[in-house]
PDB file of N, CA and C in Angstrom:
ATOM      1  N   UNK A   1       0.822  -1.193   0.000  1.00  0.00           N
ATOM      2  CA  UNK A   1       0.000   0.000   0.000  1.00  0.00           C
ATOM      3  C   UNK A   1       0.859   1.247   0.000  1.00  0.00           C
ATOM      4  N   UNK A   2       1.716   1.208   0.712  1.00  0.00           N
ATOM      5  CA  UNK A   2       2.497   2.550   0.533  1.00  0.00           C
ATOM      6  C   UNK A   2       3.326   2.788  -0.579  1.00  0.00           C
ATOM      7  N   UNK A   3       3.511   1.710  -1.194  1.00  0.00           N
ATOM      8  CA  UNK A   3       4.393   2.073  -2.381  1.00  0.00           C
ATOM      9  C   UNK A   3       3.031   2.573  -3.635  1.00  0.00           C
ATOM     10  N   UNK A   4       1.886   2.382  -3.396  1.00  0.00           N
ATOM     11  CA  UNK A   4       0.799   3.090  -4.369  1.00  0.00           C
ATOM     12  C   UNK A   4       0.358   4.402  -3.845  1.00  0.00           C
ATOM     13  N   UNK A   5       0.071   4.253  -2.610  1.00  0.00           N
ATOM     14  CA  UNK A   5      -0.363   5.386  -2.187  1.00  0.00           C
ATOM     15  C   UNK A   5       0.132   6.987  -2.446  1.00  0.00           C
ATOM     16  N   UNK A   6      -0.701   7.752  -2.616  1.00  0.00           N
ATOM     17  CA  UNK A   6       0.064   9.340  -2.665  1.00  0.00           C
ATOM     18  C   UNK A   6      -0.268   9.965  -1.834  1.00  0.00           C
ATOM     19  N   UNK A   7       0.541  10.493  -1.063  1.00  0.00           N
ATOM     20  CA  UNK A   7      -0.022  11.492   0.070  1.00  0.00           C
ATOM     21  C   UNK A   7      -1.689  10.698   0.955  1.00  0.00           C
ATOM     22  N   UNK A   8      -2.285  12.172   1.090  1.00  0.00           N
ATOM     23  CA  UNK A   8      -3.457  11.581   2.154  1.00  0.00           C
ATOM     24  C   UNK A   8      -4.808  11.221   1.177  1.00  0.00           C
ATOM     25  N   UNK A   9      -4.445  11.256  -0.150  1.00  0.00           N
ATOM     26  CA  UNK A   9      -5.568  11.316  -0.817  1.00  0.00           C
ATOM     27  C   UNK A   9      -5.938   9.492  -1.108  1.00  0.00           C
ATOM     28  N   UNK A  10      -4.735   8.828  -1.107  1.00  0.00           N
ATOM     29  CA  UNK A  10      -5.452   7.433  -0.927  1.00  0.00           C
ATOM     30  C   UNK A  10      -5.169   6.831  -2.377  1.00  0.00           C
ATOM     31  N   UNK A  11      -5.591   5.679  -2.325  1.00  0.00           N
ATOM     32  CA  UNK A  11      -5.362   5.247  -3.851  1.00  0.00           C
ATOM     33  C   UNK A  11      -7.079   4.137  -3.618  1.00  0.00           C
ATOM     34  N   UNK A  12      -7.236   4.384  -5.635  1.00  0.00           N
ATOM     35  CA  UNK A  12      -8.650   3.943  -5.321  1.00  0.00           C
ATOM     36  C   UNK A  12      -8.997   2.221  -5.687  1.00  0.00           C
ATOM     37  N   UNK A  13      -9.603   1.624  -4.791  1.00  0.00           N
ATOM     38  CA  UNK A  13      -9.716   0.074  -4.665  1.00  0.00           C
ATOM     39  C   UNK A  13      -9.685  -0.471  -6.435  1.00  0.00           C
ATOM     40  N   UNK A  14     -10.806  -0.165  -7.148  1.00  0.00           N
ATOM     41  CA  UNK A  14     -10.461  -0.516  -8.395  1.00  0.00           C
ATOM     42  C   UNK A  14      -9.207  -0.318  -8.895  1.00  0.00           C
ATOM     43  N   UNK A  15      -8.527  -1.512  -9.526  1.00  0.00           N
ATOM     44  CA  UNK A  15      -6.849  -1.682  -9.589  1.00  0.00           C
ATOM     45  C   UNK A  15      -6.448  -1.857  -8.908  1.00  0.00           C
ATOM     46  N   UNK A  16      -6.615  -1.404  -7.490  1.00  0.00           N
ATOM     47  CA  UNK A  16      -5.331  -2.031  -6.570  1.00  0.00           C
ATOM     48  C   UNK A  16      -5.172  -3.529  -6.633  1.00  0.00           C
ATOM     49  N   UNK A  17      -5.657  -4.240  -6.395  1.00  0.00           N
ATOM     50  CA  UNK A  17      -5.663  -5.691  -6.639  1.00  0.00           C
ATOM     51  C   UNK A  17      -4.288  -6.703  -7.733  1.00  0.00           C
ATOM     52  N   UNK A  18      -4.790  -5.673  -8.535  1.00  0.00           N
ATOM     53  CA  UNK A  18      -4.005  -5.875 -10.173  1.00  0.00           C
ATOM     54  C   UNK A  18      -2.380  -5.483  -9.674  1.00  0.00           C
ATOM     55  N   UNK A  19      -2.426  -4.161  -9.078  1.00  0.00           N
ATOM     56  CA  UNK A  19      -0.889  -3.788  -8.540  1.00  0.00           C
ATOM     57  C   UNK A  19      -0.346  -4.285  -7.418  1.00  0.00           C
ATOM     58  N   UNK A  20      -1.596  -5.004  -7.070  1.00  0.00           N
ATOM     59  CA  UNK A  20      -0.514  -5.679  -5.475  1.00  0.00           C
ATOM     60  C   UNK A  20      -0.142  -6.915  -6.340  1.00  0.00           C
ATOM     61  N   UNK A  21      -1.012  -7.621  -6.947  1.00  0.00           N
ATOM     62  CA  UNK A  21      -0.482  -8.908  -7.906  1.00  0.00           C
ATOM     63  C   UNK A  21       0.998  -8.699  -8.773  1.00  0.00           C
ATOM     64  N   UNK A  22       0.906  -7.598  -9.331  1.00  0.00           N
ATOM     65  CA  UNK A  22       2.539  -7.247  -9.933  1.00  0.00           C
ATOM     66  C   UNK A  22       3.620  -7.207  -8.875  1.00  0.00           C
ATOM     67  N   UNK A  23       3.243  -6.867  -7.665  1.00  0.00           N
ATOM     68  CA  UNK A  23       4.421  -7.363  -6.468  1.00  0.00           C
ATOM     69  C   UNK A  23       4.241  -8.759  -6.253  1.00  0.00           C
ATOM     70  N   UNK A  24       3.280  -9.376  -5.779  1.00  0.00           N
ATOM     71  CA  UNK A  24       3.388 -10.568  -5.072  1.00  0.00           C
ATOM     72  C   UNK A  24       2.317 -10.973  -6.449  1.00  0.00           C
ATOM     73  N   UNK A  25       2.728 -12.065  -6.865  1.00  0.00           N
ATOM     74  CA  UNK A  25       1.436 -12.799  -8.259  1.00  0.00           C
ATOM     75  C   UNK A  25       0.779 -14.084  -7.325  1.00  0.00           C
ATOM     76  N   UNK A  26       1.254 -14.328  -6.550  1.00  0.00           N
ATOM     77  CA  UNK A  26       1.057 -15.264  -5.602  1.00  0.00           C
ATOM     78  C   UNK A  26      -0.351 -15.188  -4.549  1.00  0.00           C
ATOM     79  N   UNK A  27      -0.720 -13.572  -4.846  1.00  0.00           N
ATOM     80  CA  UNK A  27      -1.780 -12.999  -3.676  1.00  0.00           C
ATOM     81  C   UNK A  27      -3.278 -13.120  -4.247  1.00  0.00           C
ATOM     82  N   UNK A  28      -3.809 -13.826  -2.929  1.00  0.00           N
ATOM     83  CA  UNK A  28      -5.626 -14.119  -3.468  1.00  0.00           C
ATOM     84  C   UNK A  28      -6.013 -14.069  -1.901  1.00  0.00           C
ATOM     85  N   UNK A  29      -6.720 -12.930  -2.316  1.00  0.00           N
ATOM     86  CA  UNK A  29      -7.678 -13.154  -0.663  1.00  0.00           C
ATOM     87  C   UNK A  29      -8.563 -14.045  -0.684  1.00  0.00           C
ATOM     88  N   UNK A  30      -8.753 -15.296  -1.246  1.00  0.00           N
ATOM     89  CA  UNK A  30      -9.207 -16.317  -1.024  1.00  0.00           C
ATOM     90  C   UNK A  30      -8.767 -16.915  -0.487  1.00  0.00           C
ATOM     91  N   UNK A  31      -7.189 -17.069  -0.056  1.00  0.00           N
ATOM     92  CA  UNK A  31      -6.477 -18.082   0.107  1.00  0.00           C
ATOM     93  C   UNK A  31      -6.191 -17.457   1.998  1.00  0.00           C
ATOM     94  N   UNK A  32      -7.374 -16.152   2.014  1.00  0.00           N
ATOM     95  CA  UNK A  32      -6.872 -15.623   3.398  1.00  0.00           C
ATOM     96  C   UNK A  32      -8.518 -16.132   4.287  1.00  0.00           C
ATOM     97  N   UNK A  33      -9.183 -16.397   3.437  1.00  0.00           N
ATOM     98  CA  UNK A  33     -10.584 -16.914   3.837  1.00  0.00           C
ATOM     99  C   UNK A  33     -11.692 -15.652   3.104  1.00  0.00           C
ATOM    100  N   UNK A  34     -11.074 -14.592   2.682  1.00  0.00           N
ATOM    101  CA  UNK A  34     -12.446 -13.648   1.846  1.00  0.00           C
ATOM    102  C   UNK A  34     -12.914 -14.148   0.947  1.00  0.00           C
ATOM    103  N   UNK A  35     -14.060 -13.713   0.210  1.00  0.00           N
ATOM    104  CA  UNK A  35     -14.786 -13.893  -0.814  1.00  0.00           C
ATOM    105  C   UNK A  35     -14.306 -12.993  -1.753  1.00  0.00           C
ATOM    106  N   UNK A  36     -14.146 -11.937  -1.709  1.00  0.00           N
ATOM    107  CA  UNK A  36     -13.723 -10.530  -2.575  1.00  0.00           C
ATOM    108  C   UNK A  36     -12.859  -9.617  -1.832  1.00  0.00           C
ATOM    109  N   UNK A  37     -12.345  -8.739  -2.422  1.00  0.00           N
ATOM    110  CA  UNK A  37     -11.076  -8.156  -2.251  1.00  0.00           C
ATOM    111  C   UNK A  37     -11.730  -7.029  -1.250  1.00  0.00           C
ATOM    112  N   UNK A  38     -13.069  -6.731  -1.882  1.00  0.00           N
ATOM    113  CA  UNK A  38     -13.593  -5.478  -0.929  1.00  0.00           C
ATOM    114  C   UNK A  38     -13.655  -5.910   0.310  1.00  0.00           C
ATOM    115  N   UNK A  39     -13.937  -7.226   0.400  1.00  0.00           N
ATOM    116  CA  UNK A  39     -14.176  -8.000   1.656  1.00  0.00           C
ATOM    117  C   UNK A  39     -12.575  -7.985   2.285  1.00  0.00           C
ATOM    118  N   UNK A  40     -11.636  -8.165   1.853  1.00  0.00           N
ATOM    119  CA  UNK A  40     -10.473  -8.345   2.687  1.00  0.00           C
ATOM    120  C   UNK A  40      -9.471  -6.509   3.027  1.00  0.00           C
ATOM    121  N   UNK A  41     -10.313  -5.898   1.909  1.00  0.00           N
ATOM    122  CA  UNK A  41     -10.288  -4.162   2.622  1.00  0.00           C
ATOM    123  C   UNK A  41     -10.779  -4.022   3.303  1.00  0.00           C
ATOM    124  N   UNK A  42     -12.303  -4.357   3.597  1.00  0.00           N
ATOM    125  CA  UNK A  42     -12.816  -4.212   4.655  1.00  0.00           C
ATOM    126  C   UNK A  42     -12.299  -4.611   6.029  1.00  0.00           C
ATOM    127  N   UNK A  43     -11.984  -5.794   5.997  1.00  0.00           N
ATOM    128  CA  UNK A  43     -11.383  -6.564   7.354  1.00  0.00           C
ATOM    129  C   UNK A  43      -9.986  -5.624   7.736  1.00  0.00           C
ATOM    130  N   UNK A  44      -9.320  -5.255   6.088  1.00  0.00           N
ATOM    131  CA  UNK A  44      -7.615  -4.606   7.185  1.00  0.00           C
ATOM    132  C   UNK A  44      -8.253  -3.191   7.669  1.00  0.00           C
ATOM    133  N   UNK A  45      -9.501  -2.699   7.034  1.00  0.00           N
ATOM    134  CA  UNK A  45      -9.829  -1.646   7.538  1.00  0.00           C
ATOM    135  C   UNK A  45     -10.597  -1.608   9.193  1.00  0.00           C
ATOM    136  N   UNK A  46     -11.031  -2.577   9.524  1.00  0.00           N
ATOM    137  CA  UNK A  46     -11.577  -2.790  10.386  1.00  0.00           C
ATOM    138  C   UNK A  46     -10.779  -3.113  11.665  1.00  0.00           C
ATOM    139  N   UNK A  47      -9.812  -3.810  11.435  1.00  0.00           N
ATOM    140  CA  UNK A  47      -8.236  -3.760  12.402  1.00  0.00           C
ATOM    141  C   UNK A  47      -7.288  -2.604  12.445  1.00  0.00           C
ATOM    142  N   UNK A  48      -8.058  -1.810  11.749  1.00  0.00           N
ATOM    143  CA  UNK A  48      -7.215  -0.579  11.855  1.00  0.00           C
ATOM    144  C   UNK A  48      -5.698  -0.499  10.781  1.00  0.00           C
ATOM    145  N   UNK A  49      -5.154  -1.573   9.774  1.00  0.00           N
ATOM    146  CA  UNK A  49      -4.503  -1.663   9.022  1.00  0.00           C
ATOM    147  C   UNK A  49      -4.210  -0.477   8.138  1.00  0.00           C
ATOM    148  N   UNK A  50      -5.579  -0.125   7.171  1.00  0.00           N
ATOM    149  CA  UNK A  50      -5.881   1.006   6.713  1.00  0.00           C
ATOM    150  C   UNK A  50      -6.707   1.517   6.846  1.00  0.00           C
ATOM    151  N   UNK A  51      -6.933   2.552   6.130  1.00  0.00           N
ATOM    152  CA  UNK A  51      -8.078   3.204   6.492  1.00  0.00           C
ATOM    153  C   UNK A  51      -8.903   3.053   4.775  1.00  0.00           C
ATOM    154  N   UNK A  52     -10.600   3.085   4.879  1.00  0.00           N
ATOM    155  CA  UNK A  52     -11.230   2.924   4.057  1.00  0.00           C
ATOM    156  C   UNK A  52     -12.318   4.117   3.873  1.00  0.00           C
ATOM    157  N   UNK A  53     -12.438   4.895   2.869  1.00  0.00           N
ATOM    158  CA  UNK A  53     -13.505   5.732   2.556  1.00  0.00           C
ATOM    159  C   UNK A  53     -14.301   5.884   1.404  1.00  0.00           C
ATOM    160  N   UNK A  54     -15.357   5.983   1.317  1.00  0.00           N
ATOM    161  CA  UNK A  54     -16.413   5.801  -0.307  1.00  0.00           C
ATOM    162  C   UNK A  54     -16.039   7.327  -0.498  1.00  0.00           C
ATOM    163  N   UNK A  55     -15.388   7.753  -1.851  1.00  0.00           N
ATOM    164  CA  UNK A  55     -15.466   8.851  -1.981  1.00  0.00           C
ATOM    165  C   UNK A  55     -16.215   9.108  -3.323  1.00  0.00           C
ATOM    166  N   UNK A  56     -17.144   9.914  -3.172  1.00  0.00           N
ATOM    167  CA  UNK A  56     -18.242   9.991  -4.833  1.00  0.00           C
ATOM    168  C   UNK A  56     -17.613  10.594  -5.650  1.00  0.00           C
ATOM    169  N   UNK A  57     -16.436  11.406  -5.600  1.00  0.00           N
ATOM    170  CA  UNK A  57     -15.951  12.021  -6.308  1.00  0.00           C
ATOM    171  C   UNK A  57     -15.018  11.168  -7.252  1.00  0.00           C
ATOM    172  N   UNK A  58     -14.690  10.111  -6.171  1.00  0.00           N
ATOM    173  CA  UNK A  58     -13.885   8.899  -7.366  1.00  0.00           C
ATOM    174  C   UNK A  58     -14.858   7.667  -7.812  1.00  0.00           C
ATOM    175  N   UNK A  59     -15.953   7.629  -7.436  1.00  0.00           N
ATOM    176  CA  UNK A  59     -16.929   6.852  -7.325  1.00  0.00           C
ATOM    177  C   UNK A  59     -16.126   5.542  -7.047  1.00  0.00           C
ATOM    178  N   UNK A  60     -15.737   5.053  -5.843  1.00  0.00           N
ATOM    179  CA  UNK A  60     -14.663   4.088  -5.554  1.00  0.00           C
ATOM    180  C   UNK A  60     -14.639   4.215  -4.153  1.00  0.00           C
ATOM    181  N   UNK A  61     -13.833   3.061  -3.781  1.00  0.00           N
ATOM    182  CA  UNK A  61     -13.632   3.370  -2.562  1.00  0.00           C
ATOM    183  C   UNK A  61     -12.094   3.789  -2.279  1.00  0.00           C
ATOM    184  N   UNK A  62     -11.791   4.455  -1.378  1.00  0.00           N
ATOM    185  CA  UNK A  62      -9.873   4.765  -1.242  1.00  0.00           C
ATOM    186  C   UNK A  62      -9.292   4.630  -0.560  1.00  0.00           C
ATOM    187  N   UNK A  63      -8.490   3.872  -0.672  1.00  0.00           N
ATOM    188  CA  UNK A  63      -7.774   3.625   0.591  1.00  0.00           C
ATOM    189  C   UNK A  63      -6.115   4.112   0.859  1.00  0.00           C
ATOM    190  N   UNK A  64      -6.183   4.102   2.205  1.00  0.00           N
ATOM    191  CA  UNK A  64      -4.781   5.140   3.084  1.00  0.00           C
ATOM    192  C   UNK A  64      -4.135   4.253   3.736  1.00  0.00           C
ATOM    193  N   UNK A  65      -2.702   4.096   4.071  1.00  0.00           N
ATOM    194  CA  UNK A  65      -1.976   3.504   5.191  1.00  0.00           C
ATOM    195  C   UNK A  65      -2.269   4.002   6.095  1.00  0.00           C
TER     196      UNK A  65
END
């Protein structure tokens, strides 16, 4: 996440997936027990990992370290 992220503005969930796979090709949040990726943002967001916000302006969701 921090190597996508810019500043406080976040980077937006659509694609991230795709760019964490170009680091690790190995990564499936299936293999962590989620169903979907929103589902395993949700959970690091919920432990306090990152932070998660719906912003309408990106119509997306964005996420922060």
């Amino acid at each position: 996440m921090q190597d996508v992220t810019t500043g406080d503005a976040g980077v937006a969930l659509s694609g991230l997936k795709t760019q964490v796979r170009r680091v690790r090709p190995d990564f499936s949040e299936k293999k962590l027990g989620y169903r979907t990726f929103l589902q395993f943002c949700k959970a690091a967001a919920t432990s306090g990992a990152v932070h998660l916000r719906w912003s309408a302006d990106a119509d997306d969701y964005l996420l922060t370290v």
